[in-house]
Protein backbone atom coordinates (compact mmCIF):
# COMPACT_ATOMS: atom_id res chain seq x y z
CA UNK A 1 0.00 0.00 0.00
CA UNK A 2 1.30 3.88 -0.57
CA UNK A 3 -0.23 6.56 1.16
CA UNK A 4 -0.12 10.00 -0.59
CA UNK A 5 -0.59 13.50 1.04
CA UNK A 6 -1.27 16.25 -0.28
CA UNK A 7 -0.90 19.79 -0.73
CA UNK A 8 -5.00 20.30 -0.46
CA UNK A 9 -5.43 17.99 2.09
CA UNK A 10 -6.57 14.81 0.22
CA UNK A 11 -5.15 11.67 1.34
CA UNK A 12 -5.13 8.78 -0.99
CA UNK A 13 -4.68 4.92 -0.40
CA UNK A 14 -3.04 3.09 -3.19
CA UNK A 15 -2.84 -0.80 -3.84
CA UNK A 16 0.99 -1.22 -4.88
CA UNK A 17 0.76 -4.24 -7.61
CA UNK A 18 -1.93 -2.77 -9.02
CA UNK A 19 -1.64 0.83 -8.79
CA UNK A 20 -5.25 1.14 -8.29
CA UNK A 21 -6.60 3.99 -5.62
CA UNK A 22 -9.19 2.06 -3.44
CA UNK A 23 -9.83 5.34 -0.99
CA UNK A 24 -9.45 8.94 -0.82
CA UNK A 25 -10.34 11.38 2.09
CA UNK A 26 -9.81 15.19 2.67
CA UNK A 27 -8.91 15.95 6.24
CA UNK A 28 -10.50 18.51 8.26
CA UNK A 29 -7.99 21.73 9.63
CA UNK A 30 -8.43 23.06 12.94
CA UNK A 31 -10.51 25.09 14.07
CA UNK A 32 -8.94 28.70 13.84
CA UNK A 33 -6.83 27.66 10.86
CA UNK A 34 -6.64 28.93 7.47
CA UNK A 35 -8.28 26.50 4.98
CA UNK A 36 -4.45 26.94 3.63
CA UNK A 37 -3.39 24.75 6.08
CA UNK A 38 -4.98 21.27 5.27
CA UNK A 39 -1.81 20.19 3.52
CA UNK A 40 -0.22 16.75 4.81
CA UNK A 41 3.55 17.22 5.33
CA UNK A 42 4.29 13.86 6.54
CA UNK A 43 3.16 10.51 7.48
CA UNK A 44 4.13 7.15 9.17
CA UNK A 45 2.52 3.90 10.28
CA UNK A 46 2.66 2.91 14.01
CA UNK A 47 4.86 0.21 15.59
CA UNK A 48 1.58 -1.96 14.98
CA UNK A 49 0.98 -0.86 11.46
CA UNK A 50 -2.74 -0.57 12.51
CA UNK A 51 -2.52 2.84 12.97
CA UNK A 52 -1.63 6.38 10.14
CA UNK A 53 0.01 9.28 11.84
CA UNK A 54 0.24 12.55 9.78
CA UNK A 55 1.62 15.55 10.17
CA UNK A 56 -0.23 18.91 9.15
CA UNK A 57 0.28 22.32 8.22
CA UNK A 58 -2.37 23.70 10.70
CA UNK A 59 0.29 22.49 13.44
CA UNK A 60 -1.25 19.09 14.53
CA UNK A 61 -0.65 15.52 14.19
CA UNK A 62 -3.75 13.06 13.53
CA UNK A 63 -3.98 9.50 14.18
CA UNK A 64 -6.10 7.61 11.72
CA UNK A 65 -7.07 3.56 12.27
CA UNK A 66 -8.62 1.12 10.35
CA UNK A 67 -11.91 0.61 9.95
CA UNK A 68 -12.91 -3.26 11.22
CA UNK A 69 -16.14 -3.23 9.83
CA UNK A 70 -15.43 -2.66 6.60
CA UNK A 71 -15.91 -5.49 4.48
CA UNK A 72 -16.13 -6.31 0.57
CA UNK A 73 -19.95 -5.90 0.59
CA UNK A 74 -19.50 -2.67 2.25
CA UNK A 75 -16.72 -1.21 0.26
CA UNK A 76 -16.93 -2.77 -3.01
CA UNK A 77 -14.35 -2.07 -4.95
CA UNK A 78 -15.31 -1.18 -8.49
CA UNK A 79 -12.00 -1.19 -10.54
CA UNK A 80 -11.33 -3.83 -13.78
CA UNK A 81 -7.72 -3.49 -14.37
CA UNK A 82 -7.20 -3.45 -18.26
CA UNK A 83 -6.03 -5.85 -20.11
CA UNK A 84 -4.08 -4.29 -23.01
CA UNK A 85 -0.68 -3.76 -22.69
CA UNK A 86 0.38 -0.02 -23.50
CA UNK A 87 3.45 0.60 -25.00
CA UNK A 88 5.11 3.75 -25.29
């Protein structure tokens, strides 16, 4: 899996052998904040790898976790990879 921050705030969760994105969220900046300040500077997985920590422009750090009830019939996933080969 890569996890991409960005400057807008968008965080996006990429399957690495197939390079499809299966979930993308916008974060929320604090209160008192300029909207300016949703980008995601950094990020890191916990010792337990259960856990994303990222680190904001609007001066905090935010601790996402997985979701447990989440399953196939809840979050289908509605992506065909293609079979052609593209050359370039």
């Amino acid at each position: 899996m890569i996890i991409i921050g960005g400057d807008d705030g968008n965080i996006r969760f990429w399957d690495w052998p197939s390079g499809h994105c299966f979930y993308s969220t916008d974060t929320v900046v604090q209160p008192g904040s300029l909207e300016s300040e949703a980008s995601i500077l950094c990020s890191a997985f916990d010792v337990t790898g259960t856990r994303l920590l990222t680190g904001e422009a609007d001066k905090t750090i935010k601790v996402w976790k997985e979701d447990h009830e989440a399953t196939p019939e809840s979050h289908p996933l509605q992506w065909k990879p293609s079979r052609e080969i593209d050359r370039y």
